[in-house]
PDB file of N, CA and C in Angstrom:
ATOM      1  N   UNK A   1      78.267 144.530  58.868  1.00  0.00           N
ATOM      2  CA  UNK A   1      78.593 144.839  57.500  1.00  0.00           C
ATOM      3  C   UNK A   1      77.728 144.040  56.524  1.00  0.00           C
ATOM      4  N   UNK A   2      77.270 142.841  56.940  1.00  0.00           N
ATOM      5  CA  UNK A   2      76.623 141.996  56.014  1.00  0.00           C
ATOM      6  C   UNK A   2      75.070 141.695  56.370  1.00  0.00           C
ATOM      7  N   UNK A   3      74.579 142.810  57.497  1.00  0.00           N
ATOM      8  CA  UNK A   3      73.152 143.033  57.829  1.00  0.00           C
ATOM      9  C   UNK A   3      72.339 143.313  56.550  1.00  0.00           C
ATOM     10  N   UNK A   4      71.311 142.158  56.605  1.00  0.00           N
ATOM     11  CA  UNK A   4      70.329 142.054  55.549  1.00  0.00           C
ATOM     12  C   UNK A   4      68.841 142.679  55.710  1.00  0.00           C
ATOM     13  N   UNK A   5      68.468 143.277  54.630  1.00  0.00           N
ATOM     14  CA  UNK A   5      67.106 143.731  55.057  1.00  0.00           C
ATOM     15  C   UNK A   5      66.365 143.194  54.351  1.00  0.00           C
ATOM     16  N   UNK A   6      65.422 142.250  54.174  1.00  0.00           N
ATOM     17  CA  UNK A   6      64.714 141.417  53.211  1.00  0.00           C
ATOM     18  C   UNK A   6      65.585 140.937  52.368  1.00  0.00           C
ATOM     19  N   UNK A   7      66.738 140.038  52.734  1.00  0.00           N
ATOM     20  CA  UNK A   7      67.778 139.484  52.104  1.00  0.00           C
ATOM     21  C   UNK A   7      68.743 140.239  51.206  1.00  0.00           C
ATOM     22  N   UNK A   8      68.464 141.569  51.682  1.00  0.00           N
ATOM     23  CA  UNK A   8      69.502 142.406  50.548  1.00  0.00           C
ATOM     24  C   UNK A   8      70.819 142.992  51.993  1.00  0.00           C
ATOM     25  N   UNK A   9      71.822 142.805  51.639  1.00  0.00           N
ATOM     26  CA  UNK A   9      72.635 143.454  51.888  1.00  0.00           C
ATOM     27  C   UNK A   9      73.298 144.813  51.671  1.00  0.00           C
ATOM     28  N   UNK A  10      73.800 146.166  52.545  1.00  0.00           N
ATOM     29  CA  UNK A  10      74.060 146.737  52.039  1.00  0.00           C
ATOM     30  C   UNK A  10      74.996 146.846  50.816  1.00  0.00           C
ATOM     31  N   UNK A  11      75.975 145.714  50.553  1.00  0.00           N
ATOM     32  CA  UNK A  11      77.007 145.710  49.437  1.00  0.00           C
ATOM     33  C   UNK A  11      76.333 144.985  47.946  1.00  0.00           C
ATOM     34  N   UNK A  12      74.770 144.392  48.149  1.00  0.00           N
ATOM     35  CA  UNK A  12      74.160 143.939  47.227  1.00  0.00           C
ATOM     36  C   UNK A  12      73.607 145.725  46.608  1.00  0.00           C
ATOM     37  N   UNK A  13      73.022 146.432  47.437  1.00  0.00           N
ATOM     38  CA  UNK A  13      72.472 147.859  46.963  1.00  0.00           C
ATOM     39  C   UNK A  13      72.733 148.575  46.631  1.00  0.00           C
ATOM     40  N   UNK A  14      74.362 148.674  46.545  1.00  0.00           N
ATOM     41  CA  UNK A  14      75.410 149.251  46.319  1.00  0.00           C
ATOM     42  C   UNK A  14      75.613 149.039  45.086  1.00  0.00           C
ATOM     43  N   UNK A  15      75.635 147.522  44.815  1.00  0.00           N
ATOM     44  CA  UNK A  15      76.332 147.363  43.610  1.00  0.00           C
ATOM     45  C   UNK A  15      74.846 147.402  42.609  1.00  0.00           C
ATOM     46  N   UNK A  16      73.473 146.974  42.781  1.00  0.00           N
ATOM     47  CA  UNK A  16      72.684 147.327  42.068  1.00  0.00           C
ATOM     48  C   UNK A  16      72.556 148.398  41.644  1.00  0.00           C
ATOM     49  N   UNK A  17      72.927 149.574  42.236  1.00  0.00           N
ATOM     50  CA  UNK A  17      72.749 150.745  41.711  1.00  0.00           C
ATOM     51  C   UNK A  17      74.115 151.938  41.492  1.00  0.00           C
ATOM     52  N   UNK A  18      74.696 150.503  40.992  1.00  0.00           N
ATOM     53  CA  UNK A  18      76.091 151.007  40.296  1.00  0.00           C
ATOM     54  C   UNK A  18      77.089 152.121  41.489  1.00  0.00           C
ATOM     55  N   UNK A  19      76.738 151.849  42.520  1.00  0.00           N
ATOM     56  CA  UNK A  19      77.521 152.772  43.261  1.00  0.00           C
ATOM     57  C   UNK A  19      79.325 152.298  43.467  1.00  0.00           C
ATOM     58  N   UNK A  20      79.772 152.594  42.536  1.00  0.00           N
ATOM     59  CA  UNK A  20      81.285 152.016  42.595  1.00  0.00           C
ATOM     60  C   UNK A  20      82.009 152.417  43.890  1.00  0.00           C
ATOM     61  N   UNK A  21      81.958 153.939  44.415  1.00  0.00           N
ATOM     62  CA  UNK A  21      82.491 154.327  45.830  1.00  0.00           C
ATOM     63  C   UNK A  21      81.738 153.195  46.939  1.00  0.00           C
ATOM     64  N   UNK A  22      80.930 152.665  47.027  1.00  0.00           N
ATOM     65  CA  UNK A  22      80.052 152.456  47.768  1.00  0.00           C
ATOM     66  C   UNK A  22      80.385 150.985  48.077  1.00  0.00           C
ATOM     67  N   UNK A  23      80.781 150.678  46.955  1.00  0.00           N
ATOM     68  CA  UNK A  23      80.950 148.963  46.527  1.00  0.00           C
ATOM     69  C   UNK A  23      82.369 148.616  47.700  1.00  0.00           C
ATOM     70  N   UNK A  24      83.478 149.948  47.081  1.00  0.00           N
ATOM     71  CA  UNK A  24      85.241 149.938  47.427  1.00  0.00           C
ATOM     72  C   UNK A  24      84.867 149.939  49.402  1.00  0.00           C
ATOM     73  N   UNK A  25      83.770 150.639  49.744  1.00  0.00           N
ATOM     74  CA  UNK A  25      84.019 151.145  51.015  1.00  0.00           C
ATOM     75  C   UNK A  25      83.535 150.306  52.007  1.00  0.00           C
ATOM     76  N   UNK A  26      82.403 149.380  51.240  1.00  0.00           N
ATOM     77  CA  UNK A  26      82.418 148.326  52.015  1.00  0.00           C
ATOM     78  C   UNK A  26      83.301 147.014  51.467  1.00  0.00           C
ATOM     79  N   UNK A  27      83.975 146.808  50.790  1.00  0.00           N
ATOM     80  CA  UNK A  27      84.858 145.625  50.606  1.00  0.00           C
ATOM     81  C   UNK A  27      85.877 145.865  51.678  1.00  0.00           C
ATOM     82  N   UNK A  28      86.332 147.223  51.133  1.00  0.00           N
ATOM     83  CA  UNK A  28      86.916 147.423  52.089  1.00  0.00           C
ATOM     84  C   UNK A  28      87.178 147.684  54.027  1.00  0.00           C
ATOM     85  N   UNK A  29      85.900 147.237  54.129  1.00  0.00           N
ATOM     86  CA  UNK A  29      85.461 147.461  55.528  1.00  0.00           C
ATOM     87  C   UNK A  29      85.203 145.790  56.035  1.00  0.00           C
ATOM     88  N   UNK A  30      85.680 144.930  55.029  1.00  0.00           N
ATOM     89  CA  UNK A  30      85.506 143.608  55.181  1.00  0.00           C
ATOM     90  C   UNK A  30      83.617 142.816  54.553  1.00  0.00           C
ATOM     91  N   UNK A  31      83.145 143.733  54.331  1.00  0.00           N
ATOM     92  CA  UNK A  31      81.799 142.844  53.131  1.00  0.00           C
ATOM     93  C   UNK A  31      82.598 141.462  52.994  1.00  0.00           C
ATOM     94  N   UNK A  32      81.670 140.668  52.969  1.00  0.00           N
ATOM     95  CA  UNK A  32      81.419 139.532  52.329  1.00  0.00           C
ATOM     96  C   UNK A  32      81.395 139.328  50.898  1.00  0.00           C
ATOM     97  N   UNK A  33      82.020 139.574  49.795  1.00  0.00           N
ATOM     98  CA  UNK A  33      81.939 139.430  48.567  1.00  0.00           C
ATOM     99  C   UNK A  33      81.181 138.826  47.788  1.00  0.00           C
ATOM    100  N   UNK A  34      81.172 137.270  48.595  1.00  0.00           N
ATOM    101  CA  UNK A  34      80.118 135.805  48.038  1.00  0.00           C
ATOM    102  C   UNK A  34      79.032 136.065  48.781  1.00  0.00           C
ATOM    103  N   UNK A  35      78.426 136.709  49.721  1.00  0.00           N
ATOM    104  CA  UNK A  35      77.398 136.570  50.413  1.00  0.00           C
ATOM    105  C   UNK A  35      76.022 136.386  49.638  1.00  0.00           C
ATOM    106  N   UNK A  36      75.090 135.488  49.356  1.00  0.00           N
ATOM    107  CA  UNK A  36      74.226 135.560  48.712  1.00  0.00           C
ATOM    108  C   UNK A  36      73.073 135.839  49.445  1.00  0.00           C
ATOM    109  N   UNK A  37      71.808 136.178  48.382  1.00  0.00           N
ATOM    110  CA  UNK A  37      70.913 136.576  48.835  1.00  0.00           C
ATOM    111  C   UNK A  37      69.913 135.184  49.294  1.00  0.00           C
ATOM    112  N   UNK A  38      68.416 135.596  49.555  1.00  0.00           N
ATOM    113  CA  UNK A  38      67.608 134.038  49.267  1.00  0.00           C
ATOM    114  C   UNK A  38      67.707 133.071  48.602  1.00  0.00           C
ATOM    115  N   UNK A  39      68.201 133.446  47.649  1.00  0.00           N
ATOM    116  CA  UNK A  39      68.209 132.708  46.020  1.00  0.00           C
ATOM    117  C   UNK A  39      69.929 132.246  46.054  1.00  0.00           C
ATOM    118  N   UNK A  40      70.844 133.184  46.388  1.00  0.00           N
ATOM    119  CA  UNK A  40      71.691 132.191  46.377  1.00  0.00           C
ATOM    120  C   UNK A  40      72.713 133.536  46.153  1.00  0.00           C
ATOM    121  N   UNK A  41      72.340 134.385  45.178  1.00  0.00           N
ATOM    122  CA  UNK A  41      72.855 135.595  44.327  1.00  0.00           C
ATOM    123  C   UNK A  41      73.817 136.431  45.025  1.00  0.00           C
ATOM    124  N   UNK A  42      74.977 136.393  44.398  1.00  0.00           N
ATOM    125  CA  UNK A  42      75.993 137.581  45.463  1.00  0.00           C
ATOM    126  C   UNK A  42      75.247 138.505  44.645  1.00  0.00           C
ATOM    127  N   UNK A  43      76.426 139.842  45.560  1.00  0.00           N
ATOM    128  CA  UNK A  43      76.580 141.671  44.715  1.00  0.00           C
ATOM    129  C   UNK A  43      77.132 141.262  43.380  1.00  0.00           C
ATOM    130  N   UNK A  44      77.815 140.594  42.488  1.00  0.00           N
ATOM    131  CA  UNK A  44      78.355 140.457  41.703  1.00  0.00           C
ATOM    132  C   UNK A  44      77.194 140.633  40.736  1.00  0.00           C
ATOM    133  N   UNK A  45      76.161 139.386  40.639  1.00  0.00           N
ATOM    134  CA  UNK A  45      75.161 138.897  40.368  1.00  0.00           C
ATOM    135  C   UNK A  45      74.250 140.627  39.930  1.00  0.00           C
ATOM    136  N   UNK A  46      74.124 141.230  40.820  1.00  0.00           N
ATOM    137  CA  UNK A  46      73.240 142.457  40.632  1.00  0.00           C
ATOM    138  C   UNK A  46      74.210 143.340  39.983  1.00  0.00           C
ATOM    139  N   UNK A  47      75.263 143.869  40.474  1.00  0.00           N
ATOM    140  CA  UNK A  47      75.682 144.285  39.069  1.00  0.00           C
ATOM    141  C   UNK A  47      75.857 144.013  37.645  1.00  0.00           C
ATOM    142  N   UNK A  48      76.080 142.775  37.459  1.00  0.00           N
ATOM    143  CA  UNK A  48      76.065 142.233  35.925  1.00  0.00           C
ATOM    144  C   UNK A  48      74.405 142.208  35.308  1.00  0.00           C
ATOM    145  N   UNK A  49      73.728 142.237  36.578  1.00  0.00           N
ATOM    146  CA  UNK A  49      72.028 142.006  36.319  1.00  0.00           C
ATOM    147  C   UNK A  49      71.927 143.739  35.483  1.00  0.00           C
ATOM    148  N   UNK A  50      72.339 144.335  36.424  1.00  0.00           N
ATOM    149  CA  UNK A  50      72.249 145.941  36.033  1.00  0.00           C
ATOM    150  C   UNK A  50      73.014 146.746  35.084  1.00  0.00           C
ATOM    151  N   UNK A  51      73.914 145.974  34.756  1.00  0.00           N
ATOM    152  CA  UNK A  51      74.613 146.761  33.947  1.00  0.00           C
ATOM    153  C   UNK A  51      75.848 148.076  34.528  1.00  0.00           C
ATOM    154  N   UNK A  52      76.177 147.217  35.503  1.00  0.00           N
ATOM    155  CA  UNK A  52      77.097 148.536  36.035  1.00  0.00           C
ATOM    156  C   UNK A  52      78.334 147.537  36.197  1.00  0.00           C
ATOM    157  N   UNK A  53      79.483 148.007  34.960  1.00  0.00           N
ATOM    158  CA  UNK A  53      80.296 147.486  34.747  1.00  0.00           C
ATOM    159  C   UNK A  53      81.652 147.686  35.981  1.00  0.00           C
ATOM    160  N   UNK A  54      81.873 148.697  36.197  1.00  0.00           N
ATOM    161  CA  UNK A  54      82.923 148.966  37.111  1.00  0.00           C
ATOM    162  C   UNK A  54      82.519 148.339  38.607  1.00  0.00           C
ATOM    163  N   UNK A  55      81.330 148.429  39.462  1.00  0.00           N
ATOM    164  CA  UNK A  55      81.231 147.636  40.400  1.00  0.00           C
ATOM    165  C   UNK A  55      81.368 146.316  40.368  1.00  0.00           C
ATOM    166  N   UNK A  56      81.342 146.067  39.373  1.00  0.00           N
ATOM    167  CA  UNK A  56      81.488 144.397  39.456  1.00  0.00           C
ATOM    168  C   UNK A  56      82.877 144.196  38.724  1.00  0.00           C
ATOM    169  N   UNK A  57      83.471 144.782  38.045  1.00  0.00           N
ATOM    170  CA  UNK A  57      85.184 144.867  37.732  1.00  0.00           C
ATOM    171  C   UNK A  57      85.806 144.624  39.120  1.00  0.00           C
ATOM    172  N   UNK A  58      85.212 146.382  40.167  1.00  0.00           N
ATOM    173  CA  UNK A  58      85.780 145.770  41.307  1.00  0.00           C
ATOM    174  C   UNK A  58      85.235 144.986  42.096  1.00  0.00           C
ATOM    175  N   UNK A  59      84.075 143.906  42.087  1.00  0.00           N
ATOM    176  CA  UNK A  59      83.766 142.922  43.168  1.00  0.00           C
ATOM    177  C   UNK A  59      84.550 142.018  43.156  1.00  0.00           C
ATOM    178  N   UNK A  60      84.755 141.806  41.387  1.00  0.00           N
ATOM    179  CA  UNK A  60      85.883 140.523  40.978  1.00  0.00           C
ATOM    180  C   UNK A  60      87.308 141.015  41.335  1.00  0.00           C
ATOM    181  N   UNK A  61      87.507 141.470  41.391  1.00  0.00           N
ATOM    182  CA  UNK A  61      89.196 142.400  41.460  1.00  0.00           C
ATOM    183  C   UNK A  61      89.128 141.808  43.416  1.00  0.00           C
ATOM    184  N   UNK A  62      87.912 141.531  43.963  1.00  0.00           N
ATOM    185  CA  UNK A  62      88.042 141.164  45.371  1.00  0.00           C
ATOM    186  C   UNK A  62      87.883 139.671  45.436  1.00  0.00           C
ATOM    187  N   UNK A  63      87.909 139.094  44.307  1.00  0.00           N
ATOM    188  CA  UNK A  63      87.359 137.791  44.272  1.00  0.00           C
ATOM    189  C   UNK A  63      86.191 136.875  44.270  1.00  0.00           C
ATOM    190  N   UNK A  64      85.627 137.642  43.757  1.00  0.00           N
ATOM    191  CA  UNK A  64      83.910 137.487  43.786  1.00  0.00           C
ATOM    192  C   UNK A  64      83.812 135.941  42.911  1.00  0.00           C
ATOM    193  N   UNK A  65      83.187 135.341  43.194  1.00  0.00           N
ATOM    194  CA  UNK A  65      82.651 134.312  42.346  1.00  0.00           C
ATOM    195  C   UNK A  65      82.001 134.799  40.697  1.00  0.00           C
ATOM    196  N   UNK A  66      82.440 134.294  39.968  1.00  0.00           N
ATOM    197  CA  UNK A  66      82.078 134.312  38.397  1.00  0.00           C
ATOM    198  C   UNK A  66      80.960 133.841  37.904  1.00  0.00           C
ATOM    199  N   UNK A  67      81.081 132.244  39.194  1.00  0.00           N
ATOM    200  CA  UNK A  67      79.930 131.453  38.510  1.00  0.00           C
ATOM    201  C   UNK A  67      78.752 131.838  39.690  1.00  0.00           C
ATOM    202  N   UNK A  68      77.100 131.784  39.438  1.00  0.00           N
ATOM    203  CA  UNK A  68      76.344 132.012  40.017  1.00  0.00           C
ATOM    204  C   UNK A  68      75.827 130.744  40.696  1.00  0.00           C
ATOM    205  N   UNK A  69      75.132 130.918  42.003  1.00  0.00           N
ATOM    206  CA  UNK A  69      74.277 129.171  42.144  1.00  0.00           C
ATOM    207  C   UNK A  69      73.535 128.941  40.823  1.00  0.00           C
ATOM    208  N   UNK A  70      73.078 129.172  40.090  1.00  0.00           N
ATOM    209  CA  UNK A  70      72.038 129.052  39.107  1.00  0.00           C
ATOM    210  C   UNK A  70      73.092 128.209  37.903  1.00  0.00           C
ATOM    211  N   UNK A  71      74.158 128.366  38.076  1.00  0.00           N
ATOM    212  CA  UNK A  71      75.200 127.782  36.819  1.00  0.00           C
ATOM    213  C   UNK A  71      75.489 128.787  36.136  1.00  0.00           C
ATOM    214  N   UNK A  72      74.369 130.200  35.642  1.00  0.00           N
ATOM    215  CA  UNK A  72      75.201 131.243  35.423  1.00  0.00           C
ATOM    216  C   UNK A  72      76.293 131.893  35.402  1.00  0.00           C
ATOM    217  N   UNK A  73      77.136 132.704  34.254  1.00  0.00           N
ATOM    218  CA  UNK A  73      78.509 133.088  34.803  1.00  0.00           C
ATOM    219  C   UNK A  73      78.395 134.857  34.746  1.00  0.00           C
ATOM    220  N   UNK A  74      78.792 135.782  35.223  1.00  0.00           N
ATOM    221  CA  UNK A  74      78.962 136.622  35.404  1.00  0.00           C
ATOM    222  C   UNK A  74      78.175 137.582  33.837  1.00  0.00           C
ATOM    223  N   UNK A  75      79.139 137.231  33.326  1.00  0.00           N
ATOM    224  CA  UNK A  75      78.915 137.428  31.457  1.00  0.00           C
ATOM    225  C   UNK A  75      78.057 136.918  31.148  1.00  0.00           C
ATOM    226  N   UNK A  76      77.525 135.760  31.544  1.00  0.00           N
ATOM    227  CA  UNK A  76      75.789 135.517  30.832  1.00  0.00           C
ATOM    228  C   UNK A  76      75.019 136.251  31.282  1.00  0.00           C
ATOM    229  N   UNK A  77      74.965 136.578  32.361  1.00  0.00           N
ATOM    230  CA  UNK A  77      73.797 137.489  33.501  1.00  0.00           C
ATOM    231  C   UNK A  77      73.649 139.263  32.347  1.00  0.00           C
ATOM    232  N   UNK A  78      75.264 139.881  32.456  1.00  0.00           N
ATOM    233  CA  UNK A  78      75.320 140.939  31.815  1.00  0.00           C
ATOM    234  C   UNK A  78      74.596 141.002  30.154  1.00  0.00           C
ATOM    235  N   UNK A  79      75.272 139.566  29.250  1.00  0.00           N
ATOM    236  CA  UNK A  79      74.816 139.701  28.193  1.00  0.00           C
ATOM    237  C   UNK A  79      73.171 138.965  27.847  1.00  0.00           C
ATOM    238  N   UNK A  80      72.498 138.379  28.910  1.00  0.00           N
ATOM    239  CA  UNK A  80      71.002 138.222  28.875  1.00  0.00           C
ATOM    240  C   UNK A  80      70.447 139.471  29.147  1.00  0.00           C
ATOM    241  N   UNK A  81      70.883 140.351  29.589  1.00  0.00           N
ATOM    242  CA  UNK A  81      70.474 141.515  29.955  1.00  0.00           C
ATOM    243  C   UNK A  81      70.998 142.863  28.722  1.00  0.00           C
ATOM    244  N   UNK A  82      71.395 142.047  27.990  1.00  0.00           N
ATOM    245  CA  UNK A  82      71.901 143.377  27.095  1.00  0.00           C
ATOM    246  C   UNK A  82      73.058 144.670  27.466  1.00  0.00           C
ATOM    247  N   UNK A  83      73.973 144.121  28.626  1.00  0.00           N
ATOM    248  CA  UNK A  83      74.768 144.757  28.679  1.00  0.00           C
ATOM    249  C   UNK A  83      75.897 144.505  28.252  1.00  0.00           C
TER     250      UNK A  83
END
């Protein structure tokens, strides 16, 4: 479930590209929520990067970390990005 392909996970690709079904089906299949990438970055992280509000409503709704390794919080990531 948490097989990486150049440090991306399927539940990181999911949530980058706003796939909300996609996000539910692997949480629900047991994903890793916090799993970070090289850098440190959960799925949380790429949705707030992207602007896809509901995948990351539900990453947090699973308990996702807020704060990023970087000291970042969820809401800074979204609103540096203009979302």
């Amino acid at each position: 479930m948490d097989a990486a392909v150049d440090g991306a996970t399927p539940l990181f690709a999911a949530a980058a590209m706003g796939r909300e079904k996609c996000v539910q089906r692997l949480l629900e299949a047991g994903a890793d929520v916090d799993k970070g990438d090289e850098d440190g970055d959960p799925a949380l992280y790429f949705a707030c990067d992207d602007g896809y509000l509901e995948p990351a409503q539900l990453l947090s709704s699973y308990g996702a970390s807020r704060v990023f390794p970087s000291g970042r919080t969820a809401e800074q990531v979204a609103q540096g990005q203009n979302h």
